[in-house]
C-alpha atoms as a PDB file:
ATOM      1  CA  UNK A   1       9.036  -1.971  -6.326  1.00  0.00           C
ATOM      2  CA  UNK A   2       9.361   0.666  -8.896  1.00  0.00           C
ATOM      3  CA  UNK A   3       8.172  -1.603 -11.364  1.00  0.00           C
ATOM      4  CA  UNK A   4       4.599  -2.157  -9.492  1.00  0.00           C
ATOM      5  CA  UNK A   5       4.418   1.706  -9.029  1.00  0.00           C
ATOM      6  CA  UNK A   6       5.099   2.241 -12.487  1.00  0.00           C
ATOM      7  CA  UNK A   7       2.310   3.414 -14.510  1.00  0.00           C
ATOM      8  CA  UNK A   8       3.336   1.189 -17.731  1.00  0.00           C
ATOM      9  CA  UNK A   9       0.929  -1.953 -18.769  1.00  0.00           C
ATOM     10  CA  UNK A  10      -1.156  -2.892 -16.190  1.00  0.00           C
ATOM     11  CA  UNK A  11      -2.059  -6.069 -18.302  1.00  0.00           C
ATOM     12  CA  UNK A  12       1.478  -7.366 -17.174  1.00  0.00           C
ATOM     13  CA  UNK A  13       1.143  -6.296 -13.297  1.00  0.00           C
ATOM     14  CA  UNK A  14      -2.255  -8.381 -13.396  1.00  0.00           C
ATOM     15  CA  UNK A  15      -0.539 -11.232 -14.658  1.00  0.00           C
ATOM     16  CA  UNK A  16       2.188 -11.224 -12.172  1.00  0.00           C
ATOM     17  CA  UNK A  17      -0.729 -11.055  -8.906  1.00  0.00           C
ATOM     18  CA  UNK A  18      -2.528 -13.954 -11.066  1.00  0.00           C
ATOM     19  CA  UNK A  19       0.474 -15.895 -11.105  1.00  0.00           C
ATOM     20  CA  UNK A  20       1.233 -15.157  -7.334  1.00  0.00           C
ATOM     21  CA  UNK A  21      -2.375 -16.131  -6.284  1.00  0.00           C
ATOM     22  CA  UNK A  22      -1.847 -19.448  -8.409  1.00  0.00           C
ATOM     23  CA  UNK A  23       1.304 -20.121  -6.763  1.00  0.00           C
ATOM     24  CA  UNK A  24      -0.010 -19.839  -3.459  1.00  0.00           C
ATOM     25  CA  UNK A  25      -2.853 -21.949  -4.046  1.00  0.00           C
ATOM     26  CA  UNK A  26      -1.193 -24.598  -6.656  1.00  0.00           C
ATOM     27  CA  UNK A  27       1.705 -24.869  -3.985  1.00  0.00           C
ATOM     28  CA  UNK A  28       0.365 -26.135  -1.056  1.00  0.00           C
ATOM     29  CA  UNK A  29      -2.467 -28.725  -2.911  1.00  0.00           C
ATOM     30  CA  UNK A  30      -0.019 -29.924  -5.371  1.00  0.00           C
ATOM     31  CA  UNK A  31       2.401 -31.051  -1.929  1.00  0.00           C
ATOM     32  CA  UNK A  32      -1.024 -32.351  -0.670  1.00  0.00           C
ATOM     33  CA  UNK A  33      -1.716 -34.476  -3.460  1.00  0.00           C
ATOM     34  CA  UNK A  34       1.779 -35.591  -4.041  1.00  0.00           C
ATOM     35  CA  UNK A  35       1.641 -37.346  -0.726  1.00  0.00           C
ATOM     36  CA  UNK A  36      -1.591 -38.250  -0.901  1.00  0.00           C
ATOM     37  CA  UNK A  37      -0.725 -40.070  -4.117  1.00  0.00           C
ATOM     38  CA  UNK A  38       2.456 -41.585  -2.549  1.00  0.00           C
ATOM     39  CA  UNK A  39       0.954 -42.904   0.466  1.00  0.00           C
ATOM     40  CA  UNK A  40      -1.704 -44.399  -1.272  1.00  0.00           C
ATOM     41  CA  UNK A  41       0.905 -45.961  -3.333  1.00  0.00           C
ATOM     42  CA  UNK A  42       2.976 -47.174  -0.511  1.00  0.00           C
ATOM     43  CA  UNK A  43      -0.341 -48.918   0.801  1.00  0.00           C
ATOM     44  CA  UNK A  44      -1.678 -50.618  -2.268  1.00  0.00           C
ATOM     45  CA  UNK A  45       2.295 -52.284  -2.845  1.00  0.00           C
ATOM     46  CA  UNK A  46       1.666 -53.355   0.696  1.00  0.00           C
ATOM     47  CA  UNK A  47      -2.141 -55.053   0.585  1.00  0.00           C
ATOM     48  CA  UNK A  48      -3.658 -55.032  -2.759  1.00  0.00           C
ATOM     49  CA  UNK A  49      -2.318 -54.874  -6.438  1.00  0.00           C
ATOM     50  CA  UNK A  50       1.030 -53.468  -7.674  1.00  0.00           C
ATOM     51  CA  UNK A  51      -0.743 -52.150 -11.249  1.00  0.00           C
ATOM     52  CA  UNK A  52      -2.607 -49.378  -8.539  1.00  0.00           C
ATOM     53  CA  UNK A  53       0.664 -48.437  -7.027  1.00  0.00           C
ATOM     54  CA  UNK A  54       2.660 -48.072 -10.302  1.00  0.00           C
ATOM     55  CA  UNK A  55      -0.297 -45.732 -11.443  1.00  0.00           C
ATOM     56  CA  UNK A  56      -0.385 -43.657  -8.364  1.00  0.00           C
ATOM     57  CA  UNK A  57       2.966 -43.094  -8.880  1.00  0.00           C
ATOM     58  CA  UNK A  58       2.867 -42.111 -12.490  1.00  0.00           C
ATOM     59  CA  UNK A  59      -0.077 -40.068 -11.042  1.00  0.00           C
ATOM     60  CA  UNK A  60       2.399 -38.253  -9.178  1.00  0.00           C
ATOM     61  CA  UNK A  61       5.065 -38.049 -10.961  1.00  0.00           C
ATOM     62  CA  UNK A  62       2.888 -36.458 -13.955  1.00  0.00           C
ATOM     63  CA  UNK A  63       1.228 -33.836 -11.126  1.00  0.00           C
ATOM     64  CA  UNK A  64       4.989 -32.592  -9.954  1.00  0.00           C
ATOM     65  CA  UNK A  65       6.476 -32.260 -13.573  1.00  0.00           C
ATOM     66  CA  UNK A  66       3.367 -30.329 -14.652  1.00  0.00           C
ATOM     67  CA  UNK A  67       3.714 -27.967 -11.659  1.00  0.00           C
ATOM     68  CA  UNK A  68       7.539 -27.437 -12.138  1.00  0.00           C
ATOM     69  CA  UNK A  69       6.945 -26.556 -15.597  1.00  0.00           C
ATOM     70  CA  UNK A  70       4.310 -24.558 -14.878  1.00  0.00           C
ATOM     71  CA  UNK A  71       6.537 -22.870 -12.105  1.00  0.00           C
ATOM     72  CA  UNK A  72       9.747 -22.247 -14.522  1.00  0.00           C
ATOM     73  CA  UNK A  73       7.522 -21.143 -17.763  1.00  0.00           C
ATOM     74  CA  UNK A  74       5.526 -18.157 -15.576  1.00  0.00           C
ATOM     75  CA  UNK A  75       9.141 -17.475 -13.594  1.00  0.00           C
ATOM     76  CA  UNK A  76      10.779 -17.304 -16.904  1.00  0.00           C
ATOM     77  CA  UNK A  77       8.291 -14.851 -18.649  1.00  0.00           C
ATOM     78  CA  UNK A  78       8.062 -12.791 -15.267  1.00  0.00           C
ATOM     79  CA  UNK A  79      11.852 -11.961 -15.500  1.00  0.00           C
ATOM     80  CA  UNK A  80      12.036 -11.276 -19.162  1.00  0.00           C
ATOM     81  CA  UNK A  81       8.884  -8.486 -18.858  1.00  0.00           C
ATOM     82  CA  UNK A  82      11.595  -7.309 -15.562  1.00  0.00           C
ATOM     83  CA  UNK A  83      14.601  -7.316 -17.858  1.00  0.00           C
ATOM     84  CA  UNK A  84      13.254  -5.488 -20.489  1.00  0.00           C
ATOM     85  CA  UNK A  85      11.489  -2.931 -18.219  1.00  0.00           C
ATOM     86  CA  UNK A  86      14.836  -2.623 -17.253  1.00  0.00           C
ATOM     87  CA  UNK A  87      16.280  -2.068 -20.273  1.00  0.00           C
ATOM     88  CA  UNK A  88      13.483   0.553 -21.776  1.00  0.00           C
ATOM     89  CA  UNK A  89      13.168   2.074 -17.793  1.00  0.00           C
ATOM     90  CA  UNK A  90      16.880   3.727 -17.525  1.00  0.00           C
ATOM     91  CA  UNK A  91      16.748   7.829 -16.375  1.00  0.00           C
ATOM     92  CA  UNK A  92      20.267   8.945 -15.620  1.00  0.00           C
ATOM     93  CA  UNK A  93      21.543  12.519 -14.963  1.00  0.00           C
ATOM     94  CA  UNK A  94      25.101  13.219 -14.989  1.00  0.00           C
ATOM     95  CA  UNK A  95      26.432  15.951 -12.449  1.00  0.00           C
ATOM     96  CA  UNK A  96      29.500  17.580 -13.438  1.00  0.00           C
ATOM     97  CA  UNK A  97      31.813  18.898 -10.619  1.00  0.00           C
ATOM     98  CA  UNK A  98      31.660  22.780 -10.663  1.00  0.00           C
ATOM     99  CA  UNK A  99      34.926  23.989 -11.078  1.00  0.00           C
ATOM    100  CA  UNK A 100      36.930  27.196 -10.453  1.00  0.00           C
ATOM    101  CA  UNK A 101      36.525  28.193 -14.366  1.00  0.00           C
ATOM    102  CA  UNK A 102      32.738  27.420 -14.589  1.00  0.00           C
ATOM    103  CA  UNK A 103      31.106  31.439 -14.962  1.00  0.00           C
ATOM    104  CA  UNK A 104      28.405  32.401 -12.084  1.00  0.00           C
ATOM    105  CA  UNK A 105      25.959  32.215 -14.711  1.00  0.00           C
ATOM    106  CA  UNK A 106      26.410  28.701 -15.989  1.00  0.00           C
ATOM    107  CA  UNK A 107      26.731  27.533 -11.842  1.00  0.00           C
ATOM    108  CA  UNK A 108      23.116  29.373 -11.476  1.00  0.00           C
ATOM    109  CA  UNK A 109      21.706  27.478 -14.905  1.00  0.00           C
ATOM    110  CA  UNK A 110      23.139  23.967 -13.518  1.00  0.00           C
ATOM    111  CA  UNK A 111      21.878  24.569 -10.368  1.00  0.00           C
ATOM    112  CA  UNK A 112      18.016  25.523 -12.042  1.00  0.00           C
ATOM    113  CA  UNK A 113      18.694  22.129 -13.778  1.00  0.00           C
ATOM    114  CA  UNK A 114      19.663  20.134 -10.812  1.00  0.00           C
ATOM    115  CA  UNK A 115      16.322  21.521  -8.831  1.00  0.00           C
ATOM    116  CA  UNK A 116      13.806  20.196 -12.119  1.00  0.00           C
ATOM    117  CA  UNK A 117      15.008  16.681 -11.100  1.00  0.00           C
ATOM    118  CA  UNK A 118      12.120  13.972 -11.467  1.00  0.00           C
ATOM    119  CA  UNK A 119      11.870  11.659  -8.156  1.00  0.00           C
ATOM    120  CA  UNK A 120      12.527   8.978 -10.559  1.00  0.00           C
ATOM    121  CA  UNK A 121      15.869   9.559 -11.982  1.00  0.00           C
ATOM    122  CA  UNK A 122      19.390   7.967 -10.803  1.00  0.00           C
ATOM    123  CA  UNK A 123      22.104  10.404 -10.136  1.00  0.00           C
ATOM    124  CA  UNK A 124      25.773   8.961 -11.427  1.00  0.00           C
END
């Protein structure tokens, strides 16, 4: 979720909701027309010529390898913008233990430091 609220490229963010939409939409009519092509298949083997059935079948064979490859391509590209977000999107503080030895002073100046925290860092 911190990668939607981020205010980085919104070109990619619109991609990813474009994708989604398609998904939603491709999803459901490409399971539709797979059976739809299959069932028409299945009845022209049964009553009418086999040439119609083998092409309804190559029909649907060609509509479910273009919407798996469709599927992986936009999954793949969607985790490699994620992974590299990642990578350029790391903000880590270290907190050191105070310690008997540690001055007043240098307590007060970590503690100044540990109150200018951004929301978005990780403490470690």
């Amino acid at each position: 979720l911190q990668w939607l609220r981020n205010p980085g490229p919104q070109h990619e963010k619109r991609t990813l909701f474009g994708d989604m939409i398609c998904f939603l939409f491709i999803t459901p009519l490409a399971t539709i027309s797979g059976w739809l092509c299959l069932r028409g298949a299945v009845d022209h083997l049964h009553f009418s010529s086999r040439l119609e059935a083998v092409g309804l079948i190559a029909l649907t064979v060609a509509l479910f390898t273009i919407y798996l490859f469709w599927t992986l391509v936009s999954f793949r590209y969607h985790c490699r913008l994620y992974n590299e977000w990642r990578q350029t999107n790391q903000r880590v503080i270290l907190l050191m233990p105070q310690s008997a030895n540690v001055s007043s002073s240098q307590q007060s100046l970590l503690g100044q430091q540990s109150l200018k925290r951004n929301w978005k860092e990780t403490i470690v």
